[in-house]
Structure formats: structure tokens, C-alpha cells
Protein backbone atom coordinates (compact mmCIF):
# COMPACT_ATOMS: atom_id res chain seq x y z
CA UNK A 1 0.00 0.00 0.00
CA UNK A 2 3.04 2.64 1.17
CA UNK A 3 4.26 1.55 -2.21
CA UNK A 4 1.64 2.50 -4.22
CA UNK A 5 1.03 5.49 -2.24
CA UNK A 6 4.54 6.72 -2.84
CA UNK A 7 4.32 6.14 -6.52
CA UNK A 8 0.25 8.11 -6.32
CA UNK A 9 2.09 11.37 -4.72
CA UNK A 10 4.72 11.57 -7.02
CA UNK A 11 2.46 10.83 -10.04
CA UNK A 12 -0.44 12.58 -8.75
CA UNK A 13 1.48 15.84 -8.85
CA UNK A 14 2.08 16.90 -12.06
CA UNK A 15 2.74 15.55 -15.70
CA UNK A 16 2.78 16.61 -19.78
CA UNK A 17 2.19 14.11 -22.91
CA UNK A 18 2.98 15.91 -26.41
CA UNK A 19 0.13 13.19 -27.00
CA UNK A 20 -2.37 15.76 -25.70
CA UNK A 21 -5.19 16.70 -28.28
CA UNK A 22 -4.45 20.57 -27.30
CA UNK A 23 -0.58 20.02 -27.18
CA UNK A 24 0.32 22.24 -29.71
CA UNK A 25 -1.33 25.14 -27.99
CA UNK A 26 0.79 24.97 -24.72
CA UNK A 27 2.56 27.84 -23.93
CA UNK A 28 6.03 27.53 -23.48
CA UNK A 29 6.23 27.72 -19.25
CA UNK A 30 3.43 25.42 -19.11
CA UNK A 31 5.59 22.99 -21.38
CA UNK A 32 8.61 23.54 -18.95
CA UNK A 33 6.34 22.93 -15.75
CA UNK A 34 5.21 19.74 -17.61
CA UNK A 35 8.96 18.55 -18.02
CA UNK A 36 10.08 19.72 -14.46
CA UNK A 37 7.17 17.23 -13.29
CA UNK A 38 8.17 14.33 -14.90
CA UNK A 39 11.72 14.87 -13.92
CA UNK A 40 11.54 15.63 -10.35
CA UNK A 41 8.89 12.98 -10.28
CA UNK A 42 11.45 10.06 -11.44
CA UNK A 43 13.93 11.65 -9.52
CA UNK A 44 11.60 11.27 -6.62
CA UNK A 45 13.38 15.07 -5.76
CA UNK A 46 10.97 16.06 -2.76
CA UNK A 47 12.38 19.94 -3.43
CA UNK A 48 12.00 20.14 -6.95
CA UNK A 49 8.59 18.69 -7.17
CA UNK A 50 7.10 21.56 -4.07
CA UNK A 51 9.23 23.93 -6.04
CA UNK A 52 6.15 23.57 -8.93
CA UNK A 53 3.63 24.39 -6.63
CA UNK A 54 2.26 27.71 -5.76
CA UNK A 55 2.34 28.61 -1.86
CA UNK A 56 -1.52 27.76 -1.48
CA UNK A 57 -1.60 24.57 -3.50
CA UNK A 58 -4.32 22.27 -2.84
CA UNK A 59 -3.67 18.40 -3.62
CA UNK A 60 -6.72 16.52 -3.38
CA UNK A 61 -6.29 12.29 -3.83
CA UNK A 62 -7.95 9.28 -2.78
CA UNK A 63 -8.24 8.11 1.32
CA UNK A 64 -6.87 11.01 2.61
CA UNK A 65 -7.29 14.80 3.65
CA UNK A 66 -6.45 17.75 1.27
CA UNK A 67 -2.92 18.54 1.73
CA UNK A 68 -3.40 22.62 1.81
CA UNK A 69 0.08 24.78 0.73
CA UNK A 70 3.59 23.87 -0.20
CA UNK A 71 4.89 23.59 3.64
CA UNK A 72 2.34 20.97 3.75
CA UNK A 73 2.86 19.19 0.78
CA UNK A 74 6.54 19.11 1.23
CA UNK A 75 5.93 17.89 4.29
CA UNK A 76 3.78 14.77 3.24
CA UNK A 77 6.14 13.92 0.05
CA UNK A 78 9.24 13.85 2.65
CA UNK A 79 7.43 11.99 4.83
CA UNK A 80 5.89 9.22 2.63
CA UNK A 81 8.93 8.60 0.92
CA UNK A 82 11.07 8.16 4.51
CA UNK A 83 8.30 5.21 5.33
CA UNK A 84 9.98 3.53 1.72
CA UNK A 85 13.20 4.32 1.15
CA UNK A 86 13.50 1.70 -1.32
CA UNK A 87 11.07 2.79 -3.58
CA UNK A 88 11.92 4.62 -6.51
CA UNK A 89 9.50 5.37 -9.48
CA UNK A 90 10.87 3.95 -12.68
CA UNK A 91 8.39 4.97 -15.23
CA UNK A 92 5.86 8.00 -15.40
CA UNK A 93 4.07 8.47 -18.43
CA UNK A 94 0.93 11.58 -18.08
CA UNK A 95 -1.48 11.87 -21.29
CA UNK A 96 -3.10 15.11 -20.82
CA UNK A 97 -6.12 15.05 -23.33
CA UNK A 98 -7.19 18.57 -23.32
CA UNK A 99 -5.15 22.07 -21.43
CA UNK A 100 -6.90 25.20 -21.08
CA UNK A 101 -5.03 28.89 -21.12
CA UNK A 102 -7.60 31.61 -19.91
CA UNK A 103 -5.31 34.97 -19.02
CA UNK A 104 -3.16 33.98 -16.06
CA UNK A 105 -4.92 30.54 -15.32
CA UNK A 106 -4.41 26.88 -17.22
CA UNK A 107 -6.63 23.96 -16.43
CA UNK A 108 -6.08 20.55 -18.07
CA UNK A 109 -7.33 17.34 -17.47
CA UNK A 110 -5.85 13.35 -18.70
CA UNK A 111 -4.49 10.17 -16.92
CA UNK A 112 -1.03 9.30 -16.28
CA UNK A 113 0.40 5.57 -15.91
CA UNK A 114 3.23 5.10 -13.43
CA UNK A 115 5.40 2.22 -12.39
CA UNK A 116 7.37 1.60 -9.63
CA UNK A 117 9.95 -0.86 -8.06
CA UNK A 118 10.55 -1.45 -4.65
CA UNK A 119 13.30 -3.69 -4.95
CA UNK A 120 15.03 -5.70 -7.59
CA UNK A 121 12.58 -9.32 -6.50
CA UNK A 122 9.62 -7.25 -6.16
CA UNK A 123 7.46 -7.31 -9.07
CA UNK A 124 6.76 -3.37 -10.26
CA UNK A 125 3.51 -2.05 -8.80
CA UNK A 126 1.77 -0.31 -11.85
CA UNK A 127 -0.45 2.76 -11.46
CA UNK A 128 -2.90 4.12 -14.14
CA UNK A 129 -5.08 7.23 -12.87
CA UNK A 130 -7.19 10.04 -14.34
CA UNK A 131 -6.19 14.25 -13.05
CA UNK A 132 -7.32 17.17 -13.32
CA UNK A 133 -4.94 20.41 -12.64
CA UNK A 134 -4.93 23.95 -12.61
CA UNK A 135 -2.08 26.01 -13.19
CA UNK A 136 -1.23 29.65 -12.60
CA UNK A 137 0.96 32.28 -14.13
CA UNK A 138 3.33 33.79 -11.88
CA UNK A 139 4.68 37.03 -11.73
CA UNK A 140 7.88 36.42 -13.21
CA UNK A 141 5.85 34.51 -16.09
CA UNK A 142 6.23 31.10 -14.85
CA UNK A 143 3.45 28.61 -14.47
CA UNK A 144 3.05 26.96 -11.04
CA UNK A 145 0.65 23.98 -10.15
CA UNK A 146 -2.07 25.21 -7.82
CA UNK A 147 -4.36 22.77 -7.68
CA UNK A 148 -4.00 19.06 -8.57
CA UNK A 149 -6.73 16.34 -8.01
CA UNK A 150 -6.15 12.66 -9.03
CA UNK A 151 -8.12 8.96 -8.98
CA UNK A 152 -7.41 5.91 -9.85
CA UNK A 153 -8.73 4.76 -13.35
């Protein structure tokens, strides 16, 4: 369960597919946010992924509370990974089917599929959800996750 947990946070997060039927219209920060995610999420890099959310973030996933601003979130990711040191997310794959740009705000919706190992005899655990995000412009033009919801499929 603290497996699949572990591999739910990271994937839950954030992601980017040039698969998306809106792709083309992405702006370029969103694009970079996009890449960040899937980076700091294989790199299960507990700084790097808070660094992509905005101060009053919201995460909202299955069988647990909201997790309510980046000292909180960074709090939970540090946490949940120190209960499985072992595990490390070996393949993260979003598909976001459809992103939204209105002024300063970016919604987008998909699935992602994630796998992840928890040691070399352990079989992966495989993870294939649906999310929903919204973004926001920041004042030095950068994008920033500020909310981020996420179910499994």
C-alpha cells in the first residue's frame, strides 16, 4: 500500500504528454512545468517537485485529507517517501487530453500511468489514474501547479 502510495504522490502531482489533443497550444512555461514534473517525479526530488507548486496549492487524492500549501505538501512527500526508502519510481508516463489557457490561469485534465519498483525481486507495482490540474501564471511569467486532483482509473 506505502508503495503505491509513494508512486500516487509523485504521479499525482504533475505531468505533460505531447500526445495531448491541445498540445500544440501549450505555452512555453506550461511545457517547462510539464517537463520539471516528470523529472523531479522520477527523480523522486521532494524539493524540486514543491518547487512547482504555488504557496496555497491544494492536492486533493484518494483516502486522505487535502494537503493545503507547499509547507504541507513538502511535508507529506518527505514523509511518505522516509516510510519507503526503497522505492523509486521507474516509469511515469501523463497523457493530458485537453489544457486550457484563460489569461493567467491553465486547467487541463488526462491520466497518467506510473510504475514503480521497490526492490530488484519485487514485481513493479503499476499505477494508471485520471487528473485534473490547474495552473497559474506567476509574476515572473512562470506557471506553477495550484491545484492538482487525481483517482485511480
Amino acid at each position: 500500500m506505502i508503495s503505491i502510495l509513494t508512486t500516487s504522490v509523485f504521479a499525482a502531482a504533475f505531468a505533460w504528454s505531447a500526445h495531448g489533443q491541445n498540445s500544440d497550444a501549450i505555452p512555453p512555461g506550461i511545457a517547462k512545468l510539464h517537463q520539471d514534473d516528470i523529472t523531479a517525479t522520477i527523480a523522486g526530488d521532494v524539493d524540486a517537485l514543491t518547487a512547482l507548486l504555488d504557496d496555497d496549492a491544494v492536492l486533493l487524492q484518494p483516502g486522505i485529507p487535502p494537503i493545503v500549501g507547499k509547507v504541507d505538501f513538502h511535508d507529506f512527500i518527505r514523509q511518505t517517501l522516509s516510510k519507503s526508502p526503497s522505492v523509486k519510481v521507474v516509469k511515469y508516463v501523463p497523457d493530458i487530453r485537453d489544457i486550457q489557457v484563460a489569461g493567467n490561469v491553465a486547467y487541463e485534465w488526462g491520466y497518467f500511468d506510473a510504475v514503480q519498483k521497490s526492490s530488484e525481486q519485487q514485481a513493479p507495482a503499476r499505477l494508471r489514474a485520471k487528473l485534473l490540474r490547474v495552473m497559474r501564471r506567476q509574476p515572473d511569467g512562470s506557471w506553477k501547479f495550484t491545484r492538482v486532483m487525481w483517482l485511480p482509473d
